[in-house]
Protein backbone atom coordinates (compact mmCIF):
# COMPACT_ATOMS: atom_id res chain seq x y z
CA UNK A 1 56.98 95.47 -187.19
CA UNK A 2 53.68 97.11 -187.16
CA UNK A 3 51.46 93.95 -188.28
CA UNK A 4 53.47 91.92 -186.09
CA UNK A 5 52.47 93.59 -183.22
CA UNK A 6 48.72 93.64 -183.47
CA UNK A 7 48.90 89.85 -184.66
CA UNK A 8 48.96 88.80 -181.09
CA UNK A 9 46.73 86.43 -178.84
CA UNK A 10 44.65 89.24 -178.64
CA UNK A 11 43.78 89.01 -182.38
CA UNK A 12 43.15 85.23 -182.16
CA UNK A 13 41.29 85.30 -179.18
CA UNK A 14 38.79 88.20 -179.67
CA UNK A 15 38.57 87.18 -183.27
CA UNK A 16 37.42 83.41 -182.10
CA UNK A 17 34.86 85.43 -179.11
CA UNK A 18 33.58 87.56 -181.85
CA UNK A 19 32.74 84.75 -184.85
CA UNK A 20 31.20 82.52 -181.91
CA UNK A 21 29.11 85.08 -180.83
CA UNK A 22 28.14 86.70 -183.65
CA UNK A 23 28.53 84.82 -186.36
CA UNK A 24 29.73 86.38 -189.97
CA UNK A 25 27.80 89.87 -189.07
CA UNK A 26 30.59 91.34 -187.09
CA UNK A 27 33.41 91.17 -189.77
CA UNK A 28 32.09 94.83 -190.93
CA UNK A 29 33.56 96.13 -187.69
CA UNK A 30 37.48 94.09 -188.92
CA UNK A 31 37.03 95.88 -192.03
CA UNK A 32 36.31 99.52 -190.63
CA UNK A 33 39.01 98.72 -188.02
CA UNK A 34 41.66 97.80 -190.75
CA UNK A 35 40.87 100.94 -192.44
CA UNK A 36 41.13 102.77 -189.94
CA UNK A 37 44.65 101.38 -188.85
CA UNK A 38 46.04 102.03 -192.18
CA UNK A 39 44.98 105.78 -192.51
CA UNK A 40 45.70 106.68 -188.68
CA UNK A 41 49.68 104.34 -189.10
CA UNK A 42 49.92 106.04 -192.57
CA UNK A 43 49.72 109.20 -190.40
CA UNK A 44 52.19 108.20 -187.44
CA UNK A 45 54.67 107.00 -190.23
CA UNK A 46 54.43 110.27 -191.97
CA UNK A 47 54.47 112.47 -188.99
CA UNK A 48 58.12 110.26 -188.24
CA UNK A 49 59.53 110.87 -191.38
CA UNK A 50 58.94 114.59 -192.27
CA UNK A 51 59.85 115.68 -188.53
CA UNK A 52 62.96 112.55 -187.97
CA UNK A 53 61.25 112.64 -184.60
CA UNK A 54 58.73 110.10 -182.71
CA UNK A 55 55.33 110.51 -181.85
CA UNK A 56 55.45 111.24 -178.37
CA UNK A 57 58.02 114.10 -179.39
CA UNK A 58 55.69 115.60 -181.78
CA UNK A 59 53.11 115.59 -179.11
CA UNK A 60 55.42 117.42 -176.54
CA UNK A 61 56.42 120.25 -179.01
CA UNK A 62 52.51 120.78 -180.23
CA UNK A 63 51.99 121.77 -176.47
CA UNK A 64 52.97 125.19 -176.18
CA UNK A 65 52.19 126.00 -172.70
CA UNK A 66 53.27 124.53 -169.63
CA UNK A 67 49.22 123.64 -168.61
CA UNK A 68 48.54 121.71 -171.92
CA UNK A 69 52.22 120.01 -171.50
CA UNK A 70 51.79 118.76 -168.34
CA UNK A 71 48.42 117.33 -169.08
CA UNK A 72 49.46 115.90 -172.37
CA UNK A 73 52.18 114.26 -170.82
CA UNK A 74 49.96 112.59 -167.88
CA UNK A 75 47.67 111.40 -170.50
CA UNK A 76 50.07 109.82 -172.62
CA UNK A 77 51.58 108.00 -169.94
CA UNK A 78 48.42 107.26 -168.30
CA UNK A 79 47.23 105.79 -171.42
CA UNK A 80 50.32 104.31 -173.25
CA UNK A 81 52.20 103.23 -170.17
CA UNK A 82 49.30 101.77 -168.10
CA UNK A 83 47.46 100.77 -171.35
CA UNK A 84 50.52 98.54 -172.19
CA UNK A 85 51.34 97.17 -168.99
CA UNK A 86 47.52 95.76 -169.40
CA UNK A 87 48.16 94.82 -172.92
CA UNK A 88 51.68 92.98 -172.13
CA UNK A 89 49.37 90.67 -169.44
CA UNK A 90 47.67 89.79 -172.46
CA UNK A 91 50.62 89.13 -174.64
CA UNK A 92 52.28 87.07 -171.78
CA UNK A 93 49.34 85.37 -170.83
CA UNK A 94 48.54 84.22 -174.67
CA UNK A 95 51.95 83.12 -174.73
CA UNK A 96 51.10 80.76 -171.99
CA UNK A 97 47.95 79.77 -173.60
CA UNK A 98 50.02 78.49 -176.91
CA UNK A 99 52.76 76.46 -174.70
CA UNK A 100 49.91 74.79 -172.57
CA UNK A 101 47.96 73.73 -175.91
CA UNK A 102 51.35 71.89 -176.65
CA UNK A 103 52.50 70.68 -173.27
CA UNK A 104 49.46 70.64 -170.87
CA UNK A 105 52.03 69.44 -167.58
CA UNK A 106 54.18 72.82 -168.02
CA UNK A 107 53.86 74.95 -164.87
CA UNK A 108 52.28 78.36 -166.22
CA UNK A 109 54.00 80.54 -163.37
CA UNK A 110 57.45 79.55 -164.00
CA UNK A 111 56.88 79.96 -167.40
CA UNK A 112 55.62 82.91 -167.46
CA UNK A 113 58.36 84.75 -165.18
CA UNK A 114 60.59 82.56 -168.17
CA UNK A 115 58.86 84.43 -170.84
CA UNK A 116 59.21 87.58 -168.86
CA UNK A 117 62.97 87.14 -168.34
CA UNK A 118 63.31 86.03 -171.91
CA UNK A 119 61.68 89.20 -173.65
CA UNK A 120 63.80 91.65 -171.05
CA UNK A 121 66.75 89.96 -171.83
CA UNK A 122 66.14 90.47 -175.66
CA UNK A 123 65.33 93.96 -175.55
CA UNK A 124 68.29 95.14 -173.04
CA UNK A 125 70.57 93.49 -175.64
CA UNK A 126 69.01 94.36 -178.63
CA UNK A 127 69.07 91.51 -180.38
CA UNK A 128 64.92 91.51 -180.60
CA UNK A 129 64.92 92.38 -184.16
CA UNK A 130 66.67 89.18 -184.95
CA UNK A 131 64.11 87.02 -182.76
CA UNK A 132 61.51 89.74 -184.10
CA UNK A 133 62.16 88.51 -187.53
CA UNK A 134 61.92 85.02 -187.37
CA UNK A 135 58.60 84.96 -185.17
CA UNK A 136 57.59 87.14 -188.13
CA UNK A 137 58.28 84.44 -190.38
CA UNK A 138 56.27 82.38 -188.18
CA UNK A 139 53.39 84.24 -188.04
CA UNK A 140 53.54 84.32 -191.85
CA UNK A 141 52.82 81.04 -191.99
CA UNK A 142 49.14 81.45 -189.30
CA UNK A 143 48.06 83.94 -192.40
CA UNK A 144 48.38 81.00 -194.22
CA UNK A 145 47.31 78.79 -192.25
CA UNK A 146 44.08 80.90 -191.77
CA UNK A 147 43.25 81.69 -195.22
CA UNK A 148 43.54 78.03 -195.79
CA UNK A 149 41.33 76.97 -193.46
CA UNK A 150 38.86 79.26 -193.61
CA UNK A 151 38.47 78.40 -197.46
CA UNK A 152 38.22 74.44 -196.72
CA UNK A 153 35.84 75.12 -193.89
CA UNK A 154 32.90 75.69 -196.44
CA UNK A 155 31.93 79.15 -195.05
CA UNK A 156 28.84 80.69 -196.15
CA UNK A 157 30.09 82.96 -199.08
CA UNK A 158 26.81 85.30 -199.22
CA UNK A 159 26.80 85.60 -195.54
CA UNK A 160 29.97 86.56 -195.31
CA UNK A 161 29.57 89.64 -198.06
CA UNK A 162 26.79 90.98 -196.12
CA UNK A 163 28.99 90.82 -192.61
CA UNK A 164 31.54 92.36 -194.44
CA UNK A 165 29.60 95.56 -195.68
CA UNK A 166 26.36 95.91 -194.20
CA UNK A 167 27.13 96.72 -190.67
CA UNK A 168 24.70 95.66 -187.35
CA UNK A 169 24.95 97.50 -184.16
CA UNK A 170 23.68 95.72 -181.69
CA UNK A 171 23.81 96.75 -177.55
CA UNK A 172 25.05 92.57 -177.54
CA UNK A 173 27.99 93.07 -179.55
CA UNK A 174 29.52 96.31 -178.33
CA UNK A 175 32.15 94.70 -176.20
CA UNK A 176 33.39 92.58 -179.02
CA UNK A 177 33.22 95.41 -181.36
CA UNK A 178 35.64 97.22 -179.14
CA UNK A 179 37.83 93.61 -178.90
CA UNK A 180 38.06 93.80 -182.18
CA UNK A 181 39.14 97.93 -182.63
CA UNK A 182 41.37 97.54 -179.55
CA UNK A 183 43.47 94.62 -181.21
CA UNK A 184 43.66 95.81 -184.89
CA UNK A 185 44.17 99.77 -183.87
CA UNK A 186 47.06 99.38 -180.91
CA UNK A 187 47.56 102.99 -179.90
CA UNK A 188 50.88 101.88 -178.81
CA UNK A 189 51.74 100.87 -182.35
CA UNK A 190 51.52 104.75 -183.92
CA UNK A 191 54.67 105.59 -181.52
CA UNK A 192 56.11 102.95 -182.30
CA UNK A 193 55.53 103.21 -185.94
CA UNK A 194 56.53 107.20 -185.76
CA UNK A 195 59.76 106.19 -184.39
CA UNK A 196 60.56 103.32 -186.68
CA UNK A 197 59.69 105.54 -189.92
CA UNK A 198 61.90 107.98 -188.38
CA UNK A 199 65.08 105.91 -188.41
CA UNK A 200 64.33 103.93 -192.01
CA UNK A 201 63.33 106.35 -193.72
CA UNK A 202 64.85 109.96 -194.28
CA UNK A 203 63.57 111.85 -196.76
CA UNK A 204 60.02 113.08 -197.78
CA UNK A 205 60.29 111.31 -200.91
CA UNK A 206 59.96 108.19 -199.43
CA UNK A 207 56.37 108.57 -197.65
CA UNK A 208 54.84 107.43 -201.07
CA UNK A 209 56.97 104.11 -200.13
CA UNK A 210 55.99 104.10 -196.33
CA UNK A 211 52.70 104.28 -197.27
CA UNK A 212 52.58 101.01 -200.04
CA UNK A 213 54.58 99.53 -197.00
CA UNK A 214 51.83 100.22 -194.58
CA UNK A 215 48.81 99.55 -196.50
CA UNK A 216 50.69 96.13 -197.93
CA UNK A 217 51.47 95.11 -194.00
CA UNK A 218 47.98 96.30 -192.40
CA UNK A 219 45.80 94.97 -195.21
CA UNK A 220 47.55 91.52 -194.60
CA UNK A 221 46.99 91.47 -191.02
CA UNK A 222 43.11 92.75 -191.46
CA UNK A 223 42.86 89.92 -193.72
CA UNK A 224 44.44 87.30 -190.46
CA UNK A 225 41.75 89.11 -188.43
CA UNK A 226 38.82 88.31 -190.75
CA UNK A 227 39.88 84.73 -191.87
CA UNK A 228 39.99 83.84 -187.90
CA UNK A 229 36.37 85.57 -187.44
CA UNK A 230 35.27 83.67 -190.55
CA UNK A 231 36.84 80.36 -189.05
CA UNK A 232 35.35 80.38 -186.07
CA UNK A 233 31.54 81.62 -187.63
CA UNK A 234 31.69 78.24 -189.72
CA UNK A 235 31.28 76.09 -186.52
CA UNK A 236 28.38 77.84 -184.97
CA UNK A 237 25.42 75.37 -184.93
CA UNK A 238 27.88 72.18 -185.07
CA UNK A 239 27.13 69.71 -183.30
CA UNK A 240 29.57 68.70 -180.64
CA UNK A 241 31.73 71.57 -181.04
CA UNK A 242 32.39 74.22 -178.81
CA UNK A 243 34.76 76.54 -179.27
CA UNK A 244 35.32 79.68 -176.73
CA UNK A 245 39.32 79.60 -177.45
CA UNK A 246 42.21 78.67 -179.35
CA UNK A 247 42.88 75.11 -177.56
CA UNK A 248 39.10 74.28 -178.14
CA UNK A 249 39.39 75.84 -182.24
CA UNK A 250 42.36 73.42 -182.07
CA UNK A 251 40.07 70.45 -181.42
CA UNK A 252 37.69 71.65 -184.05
CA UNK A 253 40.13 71.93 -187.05
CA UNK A 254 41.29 68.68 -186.41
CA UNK A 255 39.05 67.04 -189.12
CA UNK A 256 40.81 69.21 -191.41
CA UNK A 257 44.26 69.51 -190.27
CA UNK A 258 44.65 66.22 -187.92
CA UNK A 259 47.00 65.79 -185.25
CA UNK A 260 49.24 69.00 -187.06
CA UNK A 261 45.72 71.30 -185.57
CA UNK A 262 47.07 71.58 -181.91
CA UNK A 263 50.54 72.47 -183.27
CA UNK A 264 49.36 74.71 -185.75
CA UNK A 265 46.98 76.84 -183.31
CA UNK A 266 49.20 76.41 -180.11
CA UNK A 267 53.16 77.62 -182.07
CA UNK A 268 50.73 80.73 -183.78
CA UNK A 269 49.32 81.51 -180.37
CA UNK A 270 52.44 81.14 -179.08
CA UNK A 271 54.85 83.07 -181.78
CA UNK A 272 52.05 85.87 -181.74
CA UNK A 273 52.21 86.34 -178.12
CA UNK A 274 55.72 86.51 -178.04
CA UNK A 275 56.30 88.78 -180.78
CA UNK A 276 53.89 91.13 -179.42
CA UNK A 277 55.59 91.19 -175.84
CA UNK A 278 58.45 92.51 -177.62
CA UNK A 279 56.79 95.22 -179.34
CA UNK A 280 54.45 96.57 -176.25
CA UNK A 281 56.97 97.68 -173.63
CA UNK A 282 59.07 98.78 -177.09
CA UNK A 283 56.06 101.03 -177.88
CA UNK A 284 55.29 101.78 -174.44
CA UNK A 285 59.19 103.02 -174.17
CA UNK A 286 59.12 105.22 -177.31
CA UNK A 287 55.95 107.04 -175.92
CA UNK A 288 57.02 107.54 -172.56
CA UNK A 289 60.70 108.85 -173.30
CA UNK A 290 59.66 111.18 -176.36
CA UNK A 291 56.37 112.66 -174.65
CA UNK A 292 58.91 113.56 -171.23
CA UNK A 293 61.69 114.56 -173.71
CA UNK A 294 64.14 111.74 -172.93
CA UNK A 295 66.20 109.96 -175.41
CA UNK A 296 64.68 107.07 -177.08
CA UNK A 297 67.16 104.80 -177.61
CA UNK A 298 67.07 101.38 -176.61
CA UNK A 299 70.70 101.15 -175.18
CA UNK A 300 69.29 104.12 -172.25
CA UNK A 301 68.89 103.50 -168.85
CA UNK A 302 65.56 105.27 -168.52
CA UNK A 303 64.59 103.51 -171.83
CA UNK A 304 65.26 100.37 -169.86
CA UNK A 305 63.60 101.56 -166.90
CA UNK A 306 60.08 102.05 -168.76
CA UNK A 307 60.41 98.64 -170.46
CA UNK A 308 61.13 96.85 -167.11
CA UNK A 309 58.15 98.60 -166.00
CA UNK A 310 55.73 97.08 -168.31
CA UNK A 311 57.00 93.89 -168.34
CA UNK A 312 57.35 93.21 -164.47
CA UNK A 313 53.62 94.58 -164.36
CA UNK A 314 52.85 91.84 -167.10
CA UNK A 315 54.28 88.98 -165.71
CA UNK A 316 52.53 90.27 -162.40
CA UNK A 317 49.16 90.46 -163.61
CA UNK A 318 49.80 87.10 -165.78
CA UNK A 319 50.55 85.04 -162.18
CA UNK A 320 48.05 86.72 -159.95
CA UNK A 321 44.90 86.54 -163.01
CA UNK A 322 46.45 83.49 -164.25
CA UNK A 323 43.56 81.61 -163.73
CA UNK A 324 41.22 83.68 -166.18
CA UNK A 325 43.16 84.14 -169.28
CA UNK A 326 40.90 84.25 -172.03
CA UNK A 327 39.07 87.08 -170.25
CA UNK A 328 42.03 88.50 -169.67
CA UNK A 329 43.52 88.95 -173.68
CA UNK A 330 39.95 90.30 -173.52
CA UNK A 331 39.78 93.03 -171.68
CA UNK A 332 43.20 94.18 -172.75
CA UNK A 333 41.35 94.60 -176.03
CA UNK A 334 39.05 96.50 -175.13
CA UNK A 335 41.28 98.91 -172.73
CA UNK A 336 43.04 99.69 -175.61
CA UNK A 337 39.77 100.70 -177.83
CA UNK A 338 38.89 103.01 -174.71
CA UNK A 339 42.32 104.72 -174.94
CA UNK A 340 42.72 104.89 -178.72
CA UNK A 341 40.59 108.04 -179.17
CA UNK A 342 43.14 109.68 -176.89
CA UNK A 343 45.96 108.70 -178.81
CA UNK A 344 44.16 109.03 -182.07
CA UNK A 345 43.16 112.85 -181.22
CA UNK A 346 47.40 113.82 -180.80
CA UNK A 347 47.88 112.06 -184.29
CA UNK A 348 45.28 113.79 -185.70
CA UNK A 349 46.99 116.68 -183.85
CA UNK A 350 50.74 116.52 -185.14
CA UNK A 351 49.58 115.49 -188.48
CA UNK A 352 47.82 118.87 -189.23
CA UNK A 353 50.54 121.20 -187.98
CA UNK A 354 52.72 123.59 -189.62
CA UNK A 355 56.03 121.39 -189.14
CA UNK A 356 54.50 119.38 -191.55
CA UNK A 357 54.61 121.33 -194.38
CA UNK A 358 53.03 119.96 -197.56
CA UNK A 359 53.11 116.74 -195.86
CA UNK A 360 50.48 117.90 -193.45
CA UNK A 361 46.69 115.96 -193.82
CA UNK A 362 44.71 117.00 -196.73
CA UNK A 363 40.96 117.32 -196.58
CA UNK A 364 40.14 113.50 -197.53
CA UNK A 365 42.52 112.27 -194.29
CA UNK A 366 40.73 114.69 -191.75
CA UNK A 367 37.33 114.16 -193.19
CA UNK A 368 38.61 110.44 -192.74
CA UNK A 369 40.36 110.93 -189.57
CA UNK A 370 37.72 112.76 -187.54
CA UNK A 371 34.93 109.84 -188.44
CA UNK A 372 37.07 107.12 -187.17
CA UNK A 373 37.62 109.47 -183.45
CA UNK A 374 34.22 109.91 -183.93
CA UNK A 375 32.93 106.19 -184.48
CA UNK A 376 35.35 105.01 -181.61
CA UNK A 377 34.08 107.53 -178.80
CA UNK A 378 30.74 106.18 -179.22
CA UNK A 379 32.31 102.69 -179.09
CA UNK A 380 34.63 103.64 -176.10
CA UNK A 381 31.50 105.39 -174.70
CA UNK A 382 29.39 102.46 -174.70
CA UNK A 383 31.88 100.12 -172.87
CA UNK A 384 32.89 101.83 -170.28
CA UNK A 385 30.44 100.59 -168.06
CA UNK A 386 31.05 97.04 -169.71
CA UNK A 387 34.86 96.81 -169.02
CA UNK A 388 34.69 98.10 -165.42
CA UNK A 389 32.10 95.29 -164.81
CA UNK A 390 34.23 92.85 -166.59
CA UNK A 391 36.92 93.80 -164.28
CA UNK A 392 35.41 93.43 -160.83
CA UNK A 393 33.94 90.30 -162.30
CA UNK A 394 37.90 89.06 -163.01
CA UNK A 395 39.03 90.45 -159.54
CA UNK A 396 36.18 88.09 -158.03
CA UNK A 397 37.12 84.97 -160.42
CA UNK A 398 40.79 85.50 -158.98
């Protein structure tokens, strides 16, 4: 459920910015985030199953007094519940993208109110673990597709090494360093993975499992990420090829793949949006009813409430920035590497306290913990200024 939700058109489309732009030299920054996924999930799903309790519920009894309560609270929904509404624009709007790669005449509004309909429908009834499933299956089939094609594009081995563990900072390449931590690390995703550990797995005996599940299921999707980097890296310098998207990577693979390119890229972008759309007002719900103490249960009528929420703000955003939608997945990238530190800092938080038990973070996970906050405040620090610019540039577009 986990790698399903951060294999979304975010991942494709700040995967295919970032290899255009930078070439092979920013795939350090998709292994460090992938890392860093797996130990801070590994955390959330441990937190879940020692205390049978979510994240945001963890977060709530930490805060002893009523001052740090109410501002832990605020935050959290501030950060999840805004965060995602941004995030589900993205999710919607990549949804979009994949349908108009297949049929350019659809009418994007009325499809994406459809789409919005579609996923509130689901999740009111319940029956998204079914759909969840099979777009899982689906997705299954981009890692291949991906790891396939980024073998048969003849990529520059030796080059790629050197992206992969000699990192570059660059003032250039901040942004789409903070893409690329904003759609591997989903803040959203530790509630949500709290709160699914919670109800699969009982006993403390299983974390060793939970862990070899999330490490299996992470690692995979870090390995999507980097393919689609190393994909789009091959074509800089081509010759008639420019690629800025997924409908334009579409065109490029088609030597390779032929006409089966454009259905290849547009279902992926498509089953990957969708997916995710599910799983953001999902996580957004878990967050916001555990951090206010409500039940978190998907048949409850606040539940509901906070879903609609994110999802009517979504579609919203989708119709009235519908024009811009690349720089839209964007941004909702990065928005979510400026709130992970947040987010990151409670985990870090409920991991370490007494509730725990012996299951509480050893020395290695804080050590390891506490350099990830670190290395993402001076990432979230250094695009603040970037994303607000970004956004009164979009407003203007619009």
């Amino acid at each position: 459920m986990v790698a399903a939700a951060f294999i979304g058109p975010g991942t494709l489309t700040t995967c295919i910015r970032a290899g255009i732009e930078n070439g092979y030299s920013i795939l350090w920054a998709v292994l460090f985030s992938t890392i860093a996924t797996i130990v801070l999930q590994e955390m959330s799903a441990r937190i879940g199953i020692v205390t049978q309790l979510g994240l945001g519920e963890n977060i709530k009894a930490r805060m002893h007094s009523p001052i740090t309560n109410i501002i832990s609270t605020l935050l959290v929904i501030v950060a999840i519940l805004v965060g995602n509404s941004a995030f589900e624009t993205g999710n919607i709007t990549g949804t979009v993208m994949g349908m108009k790669i297949l049929f350019p005449v659809i009418n994007h509004k009325i499809f994406i109110v459809g789409i919005g309909v579609i996923v509130t429908v689901l999740l009111f009834t319940g029956s998204y673990e079914v759909i969840e499933r099979v777009l899982t299956y689906i997705v299954f089939v981009m890692v291949l597709v991906f790891v396939t094609t980024a073998v048969t594009v003849t990529p520059k081995w030796q080059k790629i090494l050197s992206g992969i563990f000699v990192p570059k900072f660059e003032d250039s390449n901040f942004m789409t360093v903070a893409g690329l931590f904003g759609t591997t690390i989903g803040p959203y995703s530790m509630f949500l993975h709290a709160s699914a550990a919670a109800k699969k797995w009982h006993s403390q005996d299983e974390i060793r499992t939970a862990r070899i599940d999330t490490i299996i299921s992470i690692g995979l999707g870090g390995l999507i990420t980097m393919c689609i980097v190393i994909v789009s890296a091959a074509f800089i310098g081509q010759e008639d090829v420019s690629i800025n998207n997924a409908a334009e990577l579409a065109i490029a693979i088609e030597p390779i793949w032929g006409k089966w390119s454009k259905w290849l890229i547009g279902i992926g972008l498509f089953t990957a949006g969708f997916s995710s759309a599910i799983t953001a007002p999902l996580g957004a719900a878990y967050a916001t009813t555990g951090i206010l103490g409500k039940k978190s249960d998907i048949y409850d009528s606040f539940f509901k409430v906070i879903i609609s929420i994110v999802i009517t703000v979504g579609v919203t955003l989708s119709i009235i920035f519908g024009k811009s939608p690349t720089q839209i997945i964007l941004l909702a990238q990065v928005s979510n590497a400026i709130i992970l530190p947040l987010i990151a800092f409670f985990v870090i938080l409920c991991a370490n306290s007494k509730v725990m038990g012996v299951k509480k973070n050893g020395l290695i996970f804080n050590i390891a913990s506490i350099f990830i906050v670190l290395i993402c405040l001076i990432i979230c620090y250094r695009n603040v200024g970037g994303f607000l610019k970004a956004i009164i540039e979009l407003l203007l577009w619009s």
